[in-house]
PDB file of N, CA and C in Angstrom:
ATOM      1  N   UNK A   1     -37.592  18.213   1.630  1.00  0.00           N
ATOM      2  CA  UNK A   1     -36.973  18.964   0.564  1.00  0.00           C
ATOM      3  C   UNK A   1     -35.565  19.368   0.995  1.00  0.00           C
ATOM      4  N   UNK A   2     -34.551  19.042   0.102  1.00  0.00           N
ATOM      5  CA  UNK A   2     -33.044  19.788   0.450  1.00  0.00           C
ATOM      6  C   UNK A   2     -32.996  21.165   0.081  1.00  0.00           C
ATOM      7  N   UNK A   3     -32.082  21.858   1.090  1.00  0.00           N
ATOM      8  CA  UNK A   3     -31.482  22.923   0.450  1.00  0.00           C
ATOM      9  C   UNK A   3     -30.557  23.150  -0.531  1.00  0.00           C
ATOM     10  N   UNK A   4     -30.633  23.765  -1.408  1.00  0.00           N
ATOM     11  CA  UNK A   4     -29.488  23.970  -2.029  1.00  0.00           C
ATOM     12  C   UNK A   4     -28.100  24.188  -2.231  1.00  0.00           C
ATOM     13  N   UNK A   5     -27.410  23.727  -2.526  1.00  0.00           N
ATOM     14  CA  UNK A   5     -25.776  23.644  -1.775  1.00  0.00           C
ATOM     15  C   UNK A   5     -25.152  25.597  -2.331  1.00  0.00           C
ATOM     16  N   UNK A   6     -25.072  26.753  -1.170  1.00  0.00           N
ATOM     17  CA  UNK A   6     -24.997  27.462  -1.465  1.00  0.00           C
ATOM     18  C   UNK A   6     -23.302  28.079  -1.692  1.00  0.00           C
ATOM     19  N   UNK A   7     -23.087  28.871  -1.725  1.00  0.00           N
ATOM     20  CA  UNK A   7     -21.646  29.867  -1.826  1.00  0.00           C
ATOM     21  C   UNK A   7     -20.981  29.382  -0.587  1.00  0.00           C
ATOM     22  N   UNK A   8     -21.412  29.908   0.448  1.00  0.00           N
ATOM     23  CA  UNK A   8     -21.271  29.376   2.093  1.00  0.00           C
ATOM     24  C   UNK A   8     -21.154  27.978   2.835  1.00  0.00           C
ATOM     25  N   UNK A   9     -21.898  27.602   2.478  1.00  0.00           N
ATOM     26  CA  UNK A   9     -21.333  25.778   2.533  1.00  0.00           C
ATOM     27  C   UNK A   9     -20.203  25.487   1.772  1.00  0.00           C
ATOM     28  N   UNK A  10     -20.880  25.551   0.551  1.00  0.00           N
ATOM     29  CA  UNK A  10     -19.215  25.239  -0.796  1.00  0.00           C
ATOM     30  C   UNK A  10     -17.624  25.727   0.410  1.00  0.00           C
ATOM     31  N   UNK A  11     -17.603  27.314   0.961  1.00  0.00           N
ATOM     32  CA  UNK A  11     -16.431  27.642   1.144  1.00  0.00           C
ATOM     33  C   UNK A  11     -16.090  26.848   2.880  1.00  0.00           C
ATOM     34  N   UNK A  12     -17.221  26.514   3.692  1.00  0.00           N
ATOM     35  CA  UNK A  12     -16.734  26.238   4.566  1.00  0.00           C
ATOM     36  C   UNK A  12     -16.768  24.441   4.137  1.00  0.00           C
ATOM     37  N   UNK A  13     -17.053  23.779   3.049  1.00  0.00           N
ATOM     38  CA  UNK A  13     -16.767  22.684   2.854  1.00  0.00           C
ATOM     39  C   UNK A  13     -15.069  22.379   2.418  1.00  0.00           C
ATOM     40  N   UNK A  14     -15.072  23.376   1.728  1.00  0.00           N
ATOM     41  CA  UNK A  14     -13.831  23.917   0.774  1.00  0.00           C
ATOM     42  C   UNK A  14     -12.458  23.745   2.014  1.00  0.00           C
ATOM     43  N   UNK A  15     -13.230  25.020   3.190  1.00  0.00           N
ATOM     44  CA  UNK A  15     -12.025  25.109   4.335  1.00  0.00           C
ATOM     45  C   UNK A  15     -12.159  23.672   5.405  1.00  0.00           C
ATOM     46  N   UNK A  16     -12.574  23.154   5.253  1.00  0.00           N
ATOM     47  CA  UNK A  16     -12.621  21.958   6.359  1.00  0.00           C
ATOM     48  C   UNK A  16     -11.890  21.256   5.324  1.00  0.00           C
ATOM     49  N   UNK A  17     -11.926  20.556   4.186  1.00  0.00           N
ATOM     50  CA  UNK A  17     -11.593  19.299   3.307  1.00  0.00           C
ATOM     51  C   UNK A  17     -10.016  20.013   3.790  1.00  0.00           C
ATOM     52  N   UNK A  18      -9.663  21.340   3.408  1.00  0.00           N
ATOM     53  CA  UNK A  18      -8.176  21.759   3.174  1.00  0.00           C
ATOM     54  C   UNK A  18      -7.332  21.498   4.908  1.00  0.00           C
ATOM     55  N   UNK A  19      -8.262  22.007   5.852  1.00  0.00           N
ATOM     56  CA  UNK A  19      -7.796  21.831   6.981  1.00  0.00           C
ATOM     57  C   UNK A  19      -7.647  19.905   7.110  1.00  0.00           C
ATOM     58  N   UNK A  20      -8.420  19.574   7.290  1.00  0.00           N
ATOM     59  CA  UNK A  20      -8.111  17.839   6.915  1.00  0.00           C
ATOM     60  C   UNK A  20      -6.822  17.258   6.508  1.00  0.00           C
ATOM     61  N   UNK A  21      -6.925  17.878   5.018  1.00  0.00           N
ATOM     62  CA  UNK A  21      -5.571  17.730   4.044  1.00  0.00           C
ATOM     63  C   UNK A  21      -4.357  17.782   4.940  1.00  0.00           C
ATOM     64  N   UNK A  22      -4.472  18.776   5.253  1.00  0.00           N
ATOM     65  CA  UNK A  22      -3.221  19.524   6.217  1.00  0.00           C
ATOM     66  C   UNK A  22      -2.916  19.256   7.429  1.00  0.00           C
ATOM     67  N   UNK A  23      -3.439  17.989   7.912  1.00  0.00           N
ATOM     68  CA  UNK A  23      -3.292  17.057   9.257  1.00  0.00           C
ATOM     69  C   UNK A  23      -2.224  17.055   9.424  1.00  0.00           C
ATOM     70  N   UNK A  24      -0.915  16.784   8.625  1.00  0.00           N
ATOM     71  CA  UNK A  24       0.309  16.362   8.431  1.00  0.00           C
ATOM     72  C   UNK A  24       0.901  18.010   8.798  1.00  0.00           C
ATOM     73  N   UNK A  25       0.441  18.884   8.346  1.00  0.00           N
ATOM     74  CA  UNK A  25       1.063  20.049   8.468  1.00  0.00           C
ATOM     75  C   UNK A  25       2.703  20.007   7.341  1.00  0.00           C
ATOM     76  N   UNK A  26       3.652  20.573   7.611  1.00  0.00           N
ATOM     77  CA  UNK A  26       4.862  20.323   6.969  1.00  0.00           C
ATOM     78  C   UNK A  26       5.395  19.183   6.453  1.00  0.00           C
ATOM     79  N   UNK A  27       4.797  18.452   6.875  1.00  0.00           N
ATOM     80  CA  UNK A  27       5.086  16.450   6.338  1.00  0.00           C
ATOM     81  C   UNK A  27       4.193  16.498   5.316  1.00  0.00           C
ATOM     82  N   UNK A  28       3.403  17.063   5.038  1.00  0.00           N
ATOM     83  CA  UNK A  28       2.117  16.368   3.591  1.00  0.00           C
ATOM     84  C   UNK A  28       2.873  16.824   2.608  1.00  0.00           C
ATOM     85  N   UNK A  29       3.419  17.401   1.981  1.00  0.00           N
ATOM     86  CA  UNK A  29       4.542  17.304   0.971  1.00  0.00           C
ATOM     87  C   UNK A  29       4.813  16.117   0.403  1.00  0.00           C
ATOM     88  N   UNK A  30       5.837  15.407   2.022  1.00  0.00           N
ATOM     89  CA  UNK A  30       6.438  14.492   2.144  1.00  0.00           C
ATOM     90  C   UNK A  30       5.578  13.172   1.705  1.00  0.00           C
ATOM     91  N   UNK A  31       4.699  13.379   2.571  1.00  0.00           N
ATOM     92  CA  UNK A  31       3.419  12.208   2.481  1.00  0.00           C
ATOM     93  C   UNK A  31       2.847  12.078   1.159  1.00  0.00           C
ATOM     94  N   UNK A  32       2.855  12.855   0.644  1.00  0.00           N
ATOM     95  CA  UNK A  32       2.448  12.982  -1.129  1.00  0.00           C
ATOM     96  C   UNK A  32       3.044  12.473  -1.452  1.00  0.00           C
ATOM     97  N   UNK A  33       4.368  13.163  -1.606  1.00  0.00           N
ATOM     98  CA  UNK A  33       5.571  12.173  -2.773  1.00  0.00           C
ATOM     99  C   UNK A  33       5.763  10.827  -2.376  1.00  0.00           C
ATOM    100  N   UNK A  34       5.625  10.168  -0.798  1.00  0.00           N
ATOM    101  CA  UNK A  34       6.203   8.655  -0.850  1.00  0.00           C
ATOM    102  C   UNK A  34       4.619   7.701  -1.262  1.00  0.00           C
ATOM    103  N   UNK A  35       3.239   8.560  -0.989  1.00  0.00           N
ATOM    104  CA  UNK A  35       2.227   8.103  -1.799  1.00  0.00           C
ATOM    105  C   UNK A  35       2.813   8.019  -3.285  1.00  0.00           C
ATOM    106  N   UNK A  36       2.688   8.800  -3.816  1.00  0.00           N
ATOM    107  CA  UNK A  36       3.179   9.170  -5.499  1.00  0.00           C
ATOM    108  C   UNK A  36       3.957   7.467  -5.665  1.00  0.00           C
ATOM    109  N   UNK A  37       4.973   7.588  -4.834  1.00  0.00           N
ATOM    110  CA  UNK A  37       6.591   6.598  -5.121  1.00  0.00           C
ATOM    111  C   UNK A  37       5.486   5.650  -4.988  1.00  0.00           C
ATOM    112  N   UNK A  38       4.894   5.107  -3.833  1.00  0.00           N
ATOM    113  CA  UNK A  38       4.499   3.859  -3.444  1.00  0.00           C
ATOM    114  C   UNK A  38       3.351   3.057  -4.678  1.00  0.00           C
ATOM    115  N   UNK A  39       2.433   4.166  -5.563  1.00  0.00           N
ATOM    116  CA  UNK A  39       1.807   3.669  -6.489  1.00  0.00           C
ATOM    117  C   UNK A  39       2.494   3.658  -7.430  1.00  0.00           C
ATOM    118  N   UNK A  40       3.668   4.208  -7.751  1.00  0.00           N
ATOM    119  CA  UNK A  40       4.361   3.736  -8.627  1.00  0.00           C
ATOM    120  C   UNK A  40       4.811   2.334  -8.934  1.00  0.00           C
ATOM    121  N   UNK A  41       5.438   1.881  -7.574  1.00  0.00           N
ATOM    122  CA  UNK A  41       6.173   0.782  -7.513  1.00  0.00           C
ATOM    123  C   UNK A  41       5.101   0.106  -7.704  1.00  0.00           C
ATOM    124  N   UNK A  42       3.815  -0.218  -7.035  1.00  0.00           N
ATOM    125  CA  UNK A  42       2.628  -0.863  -6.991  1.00  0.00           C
ATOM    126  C   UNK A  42       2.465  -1.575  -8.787  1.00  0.00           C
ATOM    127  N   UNK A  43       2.471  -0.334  -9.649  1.00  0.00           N
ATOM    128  CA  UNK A  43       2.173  -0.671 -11.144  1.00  0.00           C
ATOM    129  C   UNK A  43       3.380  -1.147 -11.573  1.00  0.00           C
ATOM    130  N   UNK A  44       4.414  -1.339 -11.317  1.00  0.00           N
ATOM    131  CA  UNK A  44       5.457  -2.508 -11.972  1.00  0.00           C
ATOM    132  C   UNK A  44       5.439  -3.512 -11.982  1.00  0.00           C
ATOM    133  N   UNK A  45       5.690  -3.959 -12.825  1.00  0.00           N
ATOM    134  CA  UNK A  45       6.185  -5.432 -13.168  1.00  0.00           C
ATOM    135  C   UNK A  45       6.899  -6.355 -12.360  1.00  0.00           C
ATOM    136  N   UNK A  46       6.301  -7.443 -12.160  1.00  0.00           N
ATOM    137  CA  UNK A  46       7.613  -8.408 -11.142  1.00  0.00           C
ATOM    138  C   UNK A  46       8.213  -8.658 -12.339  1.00  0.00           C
ATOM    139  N   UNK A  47       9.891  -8.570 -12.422  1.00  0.00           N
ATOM    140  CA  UNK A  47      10.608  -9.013 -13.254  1.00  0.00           C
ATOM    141  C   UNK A  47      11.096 -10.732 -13.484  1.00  0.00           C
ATOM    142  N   UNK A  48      10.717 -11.209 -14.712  1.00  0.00           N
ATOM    143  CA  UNK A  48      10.517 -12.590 -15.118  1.00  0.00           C
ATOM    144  C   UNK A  48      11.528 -13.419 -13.647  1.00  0.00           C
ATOM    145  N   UNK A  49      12.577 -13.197 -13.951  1.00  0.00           N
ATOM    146  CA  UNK A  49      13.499 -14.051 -13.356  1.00  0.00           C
ATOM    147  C   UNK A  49      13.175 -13.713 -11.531  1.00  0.00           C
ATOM    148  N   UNK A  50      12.621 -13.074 -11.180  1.00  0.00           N
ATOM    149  CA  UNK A  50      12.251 -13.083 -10.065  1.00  0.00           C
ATOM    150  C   UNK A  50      10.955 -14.000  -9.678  1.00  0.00           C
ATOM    151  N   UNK A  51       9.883 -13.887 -10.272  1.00  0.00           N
ATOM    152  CA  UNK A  51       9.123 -14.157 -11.099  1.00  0.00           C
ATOM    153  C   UNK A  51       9.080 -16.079 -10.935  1.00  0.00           C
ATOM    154  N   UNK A  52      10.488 -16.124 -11.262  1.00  0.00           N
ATOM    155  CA  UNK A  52      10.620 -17.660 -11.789  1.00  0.00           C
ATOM    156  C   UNK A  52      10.897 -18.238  -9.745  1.00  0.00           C
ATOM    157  N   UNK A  53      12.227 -17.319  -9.282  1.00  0.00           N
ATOM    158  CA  UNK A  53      12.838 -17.700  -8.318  1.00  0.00           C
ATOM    159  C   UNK A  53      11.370 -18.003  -6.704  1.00  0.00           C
ATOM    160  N   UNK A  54      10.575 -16.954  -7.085  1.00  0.00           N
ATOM    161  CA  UNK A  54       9.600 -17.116  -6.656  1.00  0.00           C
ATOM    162  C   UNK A  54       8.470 -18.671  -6.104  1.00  0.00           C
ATOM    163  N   UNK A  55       8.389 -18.919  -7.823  1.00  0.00           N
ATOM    164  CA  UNK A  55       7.808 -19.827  -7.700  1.00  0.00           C
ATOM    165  C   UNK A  55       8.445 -20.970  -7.375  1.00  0.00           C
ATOM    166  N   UNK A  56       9.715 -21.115  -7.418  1.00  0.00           N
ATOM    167  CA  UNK A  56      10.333 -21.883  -7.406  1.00  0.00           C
ATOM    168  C   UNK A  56      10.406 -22.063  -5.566  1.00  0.00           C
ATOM    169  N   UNK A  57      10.810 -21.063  -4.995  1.00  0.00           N
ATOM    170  CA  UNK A  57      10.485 -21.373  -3.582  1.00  0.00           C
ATOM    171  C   UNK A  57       9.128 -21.896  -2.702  1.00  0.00           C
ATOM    172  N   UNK A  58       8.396 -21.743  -3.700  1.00  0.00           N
ATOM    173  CA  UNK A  58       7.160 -22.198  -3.127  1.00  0.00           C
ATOM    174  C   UNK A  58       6.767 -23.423  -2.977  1.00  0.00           C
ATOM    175  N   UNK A  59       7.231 -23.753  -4.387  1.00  0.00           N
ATOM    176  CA  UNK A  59       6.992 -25.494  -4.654  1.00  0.00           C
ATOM    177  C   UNK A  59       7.796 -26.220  -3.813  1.00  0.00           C
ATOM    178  N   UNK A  60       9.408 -25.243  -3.165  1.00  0.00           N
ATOM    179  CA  UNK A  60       9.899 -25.965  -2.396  1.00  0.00           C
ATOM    180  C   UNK A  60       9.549 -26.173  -1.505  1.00  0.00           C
ATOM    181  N   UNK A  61       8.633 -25.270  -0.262  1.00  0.00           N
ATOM    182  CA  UNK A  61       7.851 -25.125   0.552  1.00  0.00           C
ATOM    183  C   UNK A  61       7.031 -26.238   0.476  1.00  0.00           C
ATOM    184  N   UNK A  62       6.122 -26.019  -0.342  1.00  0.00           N
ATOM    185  CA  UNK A  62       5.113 -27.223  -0.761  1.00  0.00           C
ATOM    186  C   UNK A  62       5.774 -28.779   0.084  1.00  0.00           C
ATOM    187  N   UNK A  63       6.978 -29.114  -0.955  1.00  0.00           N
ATOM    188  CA  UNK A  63       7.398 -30.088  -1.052  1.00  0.00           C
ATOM    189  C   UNK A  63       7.812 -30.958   0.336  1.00  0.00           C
ATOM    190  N   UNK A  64       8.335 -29.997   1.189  1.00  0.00           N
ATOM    191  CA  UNK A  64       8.768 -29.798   2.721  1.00  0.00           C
ATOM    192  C   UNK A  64       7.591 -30.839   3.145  1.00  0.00           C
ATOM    193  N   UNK A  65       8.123 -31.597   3.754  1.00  0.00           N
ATOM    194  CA  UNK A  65       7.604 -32.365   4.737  1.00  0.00           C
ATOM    195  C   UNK A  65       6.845 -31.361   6.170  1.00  0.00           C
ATOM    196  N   UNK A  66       5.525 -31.596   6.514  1.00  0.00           N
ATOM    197  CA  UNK A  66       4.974 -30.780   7.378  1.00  0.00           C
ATOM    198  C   UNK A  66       5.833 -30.670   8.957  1.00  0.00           C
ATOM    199  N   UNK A  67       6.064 -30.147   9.397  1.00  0.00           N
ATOM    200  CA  UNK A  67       6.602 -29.850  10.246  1.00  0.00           C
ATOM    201  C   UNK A  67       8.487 -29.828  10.595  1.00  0.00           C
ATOM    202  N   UNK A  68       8.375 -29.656   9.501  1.00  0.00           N
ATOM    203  CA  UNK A  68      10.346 -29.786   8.850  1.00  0.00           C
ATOM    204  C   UNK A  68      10.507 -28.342   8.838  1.00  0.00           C
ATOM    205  N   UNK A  69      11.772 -27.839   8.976  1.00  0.00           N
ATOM    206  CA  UNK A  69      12.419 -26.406   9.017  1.00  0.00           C
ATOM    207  C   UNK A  69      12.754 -26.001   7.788  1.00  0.00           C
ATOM    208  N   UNK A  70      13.283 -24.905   7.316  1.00  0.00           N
ATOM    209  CA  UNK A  70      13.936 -24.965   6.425  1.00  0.00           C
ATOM    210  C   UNK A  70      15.230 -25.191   6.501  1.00  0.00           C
ATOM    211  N   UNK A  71      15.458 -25.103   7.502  1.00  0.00           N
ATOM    212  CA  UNK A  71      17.416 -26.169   7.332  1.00  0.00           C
ATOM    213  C   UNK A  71      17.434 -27.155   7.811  1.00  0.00           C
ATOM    214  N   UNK A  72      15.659 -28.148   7.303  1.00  0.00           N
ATOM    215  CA  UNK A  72      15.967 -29.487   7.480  1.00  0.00           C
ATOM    216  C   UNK A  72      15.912 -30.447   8.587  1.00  0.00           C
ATOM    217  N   UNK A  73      15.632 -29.156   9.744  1.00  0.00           N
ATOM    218  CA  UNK A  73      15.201 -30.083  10.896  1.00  0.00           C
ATOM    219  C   UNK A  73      13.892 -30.303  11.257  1.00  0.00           C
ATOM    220  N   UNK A  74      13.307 -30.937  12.092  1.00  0.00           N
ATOM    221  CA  UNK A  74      12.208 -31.440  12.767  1.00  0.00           C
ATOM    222  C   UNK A  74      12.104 -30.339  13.396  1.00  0.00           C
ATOM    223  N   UNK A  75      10.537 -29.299  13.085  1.00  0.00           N
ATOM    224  CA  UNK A  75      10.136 -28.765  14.373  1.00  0.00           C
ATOM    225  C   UNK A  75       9.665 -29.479  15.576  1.00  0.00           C
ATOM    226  N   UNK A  76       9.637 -29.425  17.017  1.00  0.00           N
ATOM    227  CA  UNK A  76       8.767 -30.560  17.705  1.00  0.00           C
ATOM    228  C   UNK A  76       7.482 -28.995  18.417  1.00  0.00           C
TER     229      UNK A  76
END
């Protein structure tokens, strides 16, 4: 049988999660907002023409003879 999750657990669950939080001390601010920034950027859009230039390097890749550089020389 469990116990019931009382007043006293709740607050020392409460103070451990916050002490945790606060690993960073004066930096978690910081650490928030470049989290915040970083899922931001995450949900944008690759913009078309990038998009295009992209693929376009790849196929060049592709195309590359195996063991060729990209400026065309012979790796040995």
């Amino acid at each position: 049988m469990t116990k019931p999750f009382s007043r006293t657990r709740a607050a020392r669950a409460s103070r451990k999660n916050a002490s945790t939080v606060d690993l960073l001390g004066s930096n978690s601010e910081i650490a928030r907002k470049l989290k915040q920034y970083h899922d931001e950027l995450l949900s944008l859009e690759v913009p078309e023409r990038f998009a295009e230039l992209l693929g376009k390097l790849e196929q060049a890749e592709r195309a590359r003879a195996p063991g060729e550089t990209a400026d065309g020389e012979v790796d040995r």
